[in-house]
N, C-alpha and C. Protein backbone atom coordinates (compact mmCIF):
# COMPACT_ATOMS: atom_id res chain seq x y z
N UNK A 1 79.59 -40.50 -5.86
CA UNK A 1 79.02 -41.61 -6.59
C UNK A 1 77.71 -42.07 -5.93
N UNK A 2 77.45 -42.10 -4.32
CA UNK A 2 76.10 -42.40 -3.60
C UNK A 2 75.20 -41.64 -3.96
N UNK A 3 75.82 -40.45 -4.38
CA UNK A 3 74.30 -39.36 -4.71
C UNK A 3 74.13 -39.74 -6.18
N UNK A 4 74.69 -39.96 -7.11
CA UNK A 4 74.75 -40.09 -8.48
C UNK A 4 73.65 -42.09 -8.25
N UNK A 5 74.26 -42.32 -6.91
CA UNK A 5 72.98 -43.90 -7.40
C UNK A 5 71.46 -43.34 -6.85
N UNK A 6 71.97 -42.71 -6.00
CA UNK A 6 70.60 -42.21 -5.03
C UNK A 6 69.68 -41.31 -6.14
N UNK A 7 69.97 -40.62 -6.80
CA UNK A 7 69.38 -39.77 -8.08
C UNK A 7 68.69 -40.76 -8.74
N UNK A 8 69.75 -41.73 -9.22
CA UNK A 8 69.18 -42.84 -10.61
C UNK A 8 68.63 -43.87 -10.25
N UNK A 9 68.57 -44.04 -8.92
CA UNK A 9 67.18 -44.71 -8.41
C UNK A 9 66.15 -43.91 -8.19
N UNK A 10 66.26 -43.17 -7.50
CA UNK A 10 64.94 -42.21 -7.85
C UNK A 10 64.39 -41.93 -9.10
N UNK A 11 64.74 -41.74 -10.12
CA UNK A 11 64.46 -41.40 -11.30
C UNK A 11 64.10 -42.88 -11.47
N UNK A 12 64.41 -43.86 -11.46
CA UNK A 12 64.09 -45.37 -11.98
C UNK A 12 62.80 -45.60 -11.16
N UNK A 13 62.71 -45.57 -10.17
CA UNK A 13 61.45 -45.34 -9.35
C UNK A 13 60.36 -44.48 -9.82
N UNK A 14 60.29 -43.26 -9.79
CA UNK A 14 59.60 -42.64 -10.46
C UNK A 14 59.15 -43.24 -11.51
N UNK A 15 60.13 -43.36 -12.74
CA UNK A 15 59.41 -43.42 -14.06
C UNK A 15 58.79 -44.66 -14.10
N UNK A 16 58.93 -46.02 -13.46
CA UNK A 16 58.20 -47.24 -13.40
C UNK A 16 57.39 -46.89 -12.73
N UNK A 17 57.09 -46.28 -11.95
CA UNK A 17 55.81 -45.57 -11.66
C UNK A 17 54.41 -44.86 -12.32
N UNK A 18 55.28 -44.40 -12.73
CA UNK A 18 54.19 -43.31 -13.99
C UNK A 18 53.97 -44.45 -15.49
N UNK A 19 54.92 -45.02 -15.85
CA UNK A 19 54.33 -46.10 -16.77
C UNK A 19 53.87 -47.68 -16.46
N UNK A 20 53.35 -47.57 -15.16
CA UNK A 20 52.88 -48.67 -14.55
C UNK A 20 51.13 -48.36 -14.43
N UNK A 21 51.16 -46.78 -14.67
CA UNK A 21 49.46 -46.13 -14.71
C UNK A 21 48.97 -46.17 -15.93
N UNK A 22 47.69 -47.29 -16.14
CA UNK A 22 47.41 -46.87 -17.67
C UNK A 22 47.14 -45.73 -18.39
N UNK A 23 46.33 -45.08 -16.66
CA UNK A 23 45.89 -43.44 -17.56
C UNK A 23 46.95 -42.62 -17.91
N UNK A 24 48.34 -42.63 -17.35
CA UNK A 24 49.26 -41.73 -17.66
C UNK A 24 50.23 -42.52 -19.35
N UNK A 25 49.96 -43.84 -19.17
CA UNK A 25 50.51 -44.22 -20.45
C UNK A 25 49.67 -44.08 -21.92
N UNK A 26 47.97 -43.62 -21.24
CA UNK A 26 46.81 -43.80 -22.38
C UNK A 26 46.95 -41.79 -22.76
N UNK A 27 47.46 -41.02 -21.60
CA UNK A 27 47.27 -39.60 -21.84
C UNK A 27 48.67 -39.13 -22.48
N UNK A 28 49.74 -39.74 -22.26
CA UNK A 28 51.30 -39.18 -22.66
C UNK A 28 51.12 -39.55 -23.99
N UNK A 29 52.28 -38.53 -24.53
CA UNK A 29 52.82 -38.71 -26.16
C UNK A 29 52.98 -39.81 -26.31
N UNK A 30 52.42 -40.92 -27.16
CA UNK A 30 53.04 -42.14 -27.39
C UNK A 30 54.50 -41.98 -27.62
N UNK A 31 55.09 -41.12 -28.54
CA UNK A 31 56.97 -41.03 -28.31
C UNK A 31 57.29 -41.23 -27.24
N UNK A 32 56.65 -40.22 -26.99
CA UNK A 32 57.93 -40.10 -24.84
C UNK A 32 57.42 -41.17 -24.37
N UNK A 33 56.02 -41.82 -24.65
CA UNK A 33 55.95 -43.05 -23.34
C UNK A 33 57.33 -43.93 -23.89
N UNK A 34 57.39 -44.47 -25.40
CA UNK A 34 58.08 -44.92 -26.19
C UNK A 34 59.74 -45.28 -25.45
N UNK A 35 60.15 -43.69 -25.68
CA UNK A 35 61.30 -43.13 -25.12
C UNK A 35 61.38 -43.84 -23.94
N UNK A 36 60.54 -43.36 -22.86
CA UNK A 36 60.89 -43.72 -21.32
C UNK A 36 60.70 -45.38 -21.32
N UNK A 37 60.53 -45.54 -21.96
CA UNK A 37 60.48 -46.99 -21.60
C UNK A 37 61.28 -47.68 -21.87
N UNK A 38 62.06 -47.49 -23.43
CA UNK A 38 63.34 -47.20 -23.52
C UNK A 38 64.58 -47.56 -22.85
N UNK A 39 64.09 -45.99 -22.16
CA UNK A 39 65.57 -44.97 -21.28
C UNK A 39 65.62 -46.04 -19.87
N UNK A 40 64.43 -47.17 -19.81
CA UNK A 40 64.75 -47.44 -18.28
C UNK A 40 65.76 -48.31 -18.26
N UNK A 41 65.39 -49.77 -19.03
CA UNK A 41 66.77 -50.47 -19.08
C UNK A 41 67.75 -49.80 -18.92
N UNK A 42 68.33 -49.14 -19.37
CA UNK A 42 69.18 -48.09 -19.90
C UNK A 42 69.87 -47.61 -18.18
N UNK A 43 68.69 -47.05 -17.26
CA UNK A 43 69.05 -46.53 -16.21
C UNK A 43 69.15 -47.34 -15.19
N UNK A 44 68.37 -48.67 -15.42
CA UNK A 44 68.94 -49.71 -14.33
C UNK A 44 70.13 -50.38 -14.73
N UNK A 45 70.76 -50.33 -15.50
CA UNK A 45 71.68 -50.74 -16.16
C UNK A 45 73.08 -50.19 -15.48
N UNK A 46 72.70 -48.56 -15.78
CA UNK A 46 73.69 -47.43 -15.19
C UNK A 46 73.59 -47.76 -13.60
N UNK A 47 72.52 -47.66 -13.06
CA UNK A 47 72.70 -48.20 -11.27
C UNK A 47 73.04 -49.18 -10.76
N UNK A 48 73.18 -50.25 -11.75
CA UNK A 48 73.48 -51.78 -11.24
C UNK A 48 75.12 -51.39 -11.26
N UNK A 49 75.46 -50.69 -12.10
CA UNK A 49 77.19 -50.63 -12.52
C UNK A 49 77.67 -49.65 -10.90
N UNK A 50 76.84 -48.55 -11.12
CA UNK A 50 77.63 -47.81 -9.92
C UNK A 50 77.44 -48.58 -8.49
N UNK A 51 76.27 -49.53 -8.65
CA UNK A 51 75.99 -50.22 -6.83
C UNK A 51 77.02 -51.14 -6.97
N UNK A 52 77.69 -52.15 -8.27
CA UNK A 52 79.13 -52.71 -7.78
C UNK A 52 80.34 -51.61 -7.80
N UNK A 53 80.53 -50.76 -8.51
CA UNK A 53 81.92 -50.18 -8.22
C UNK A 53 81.86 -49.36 -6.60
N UNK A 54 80.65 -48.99 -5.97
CA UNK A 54 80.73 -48.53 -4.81
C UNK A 54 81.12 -49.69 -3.87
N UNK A 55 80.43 -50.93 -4.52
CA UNK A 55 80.67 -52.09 -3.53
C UNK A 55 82.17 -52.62 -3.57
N UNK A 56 83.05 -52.32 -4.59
CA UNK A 56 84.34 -52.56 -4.89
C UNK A 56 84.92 -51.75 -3.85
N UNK A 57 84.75 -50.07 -4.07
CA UNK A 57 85.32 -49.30 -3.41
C UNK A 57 85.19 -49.48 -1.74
N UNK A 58 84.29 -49.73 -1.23
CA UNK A 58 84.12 -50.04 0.13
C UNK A 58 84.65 -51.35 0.81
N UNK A 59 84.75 -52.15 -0.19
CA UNK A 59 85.42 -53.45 0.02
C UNK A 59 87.50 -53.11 0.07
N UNK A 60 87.59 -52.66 -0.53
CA UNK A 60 88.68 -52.07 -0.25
C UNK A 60 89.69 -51.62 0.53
C-alpha cells in the first residue's frame, strides 16, 4: 500500500506540475489538459484515502 501512495503522489506531483506551466497547458491537447485536470482531484482523493488506512493500519 506505501508504494501504491508513493506512486500516486508522484504522479500528483508531476501532473500539478506540468499544468502549473502555461506553455505546456498553451501546447497540450486542450482534451488531455481537460482530462488531467480532471483526473487530479480524483488522485488526491485516492491518496488522502490510502494515507488514512495506512495510518489505521500502523496505529494498530
Amino acid at each position: 500500500m506505501e508504494k501504491k501512495l508513493g506512486k500516486l503522489e508522484k504522479e500528483i506531483e508531476s501532473t500539478s506540475k506540468r499544468l502549473s506551466k502555461p506553455e505546456f497547458v498553451k501546447k497540450a491537447d486542450t482534451k488531455f489538459v481537460e482530462e488531467t485536470k480532471n483526473n487530479l482531484p480524483e488522485a488526491e482523493k485516492q491518496a488522502e484515502i490510502l494515507r488514512y488506512r495506512l495510518l489505521q493500519l500502523k496505529s494498530n
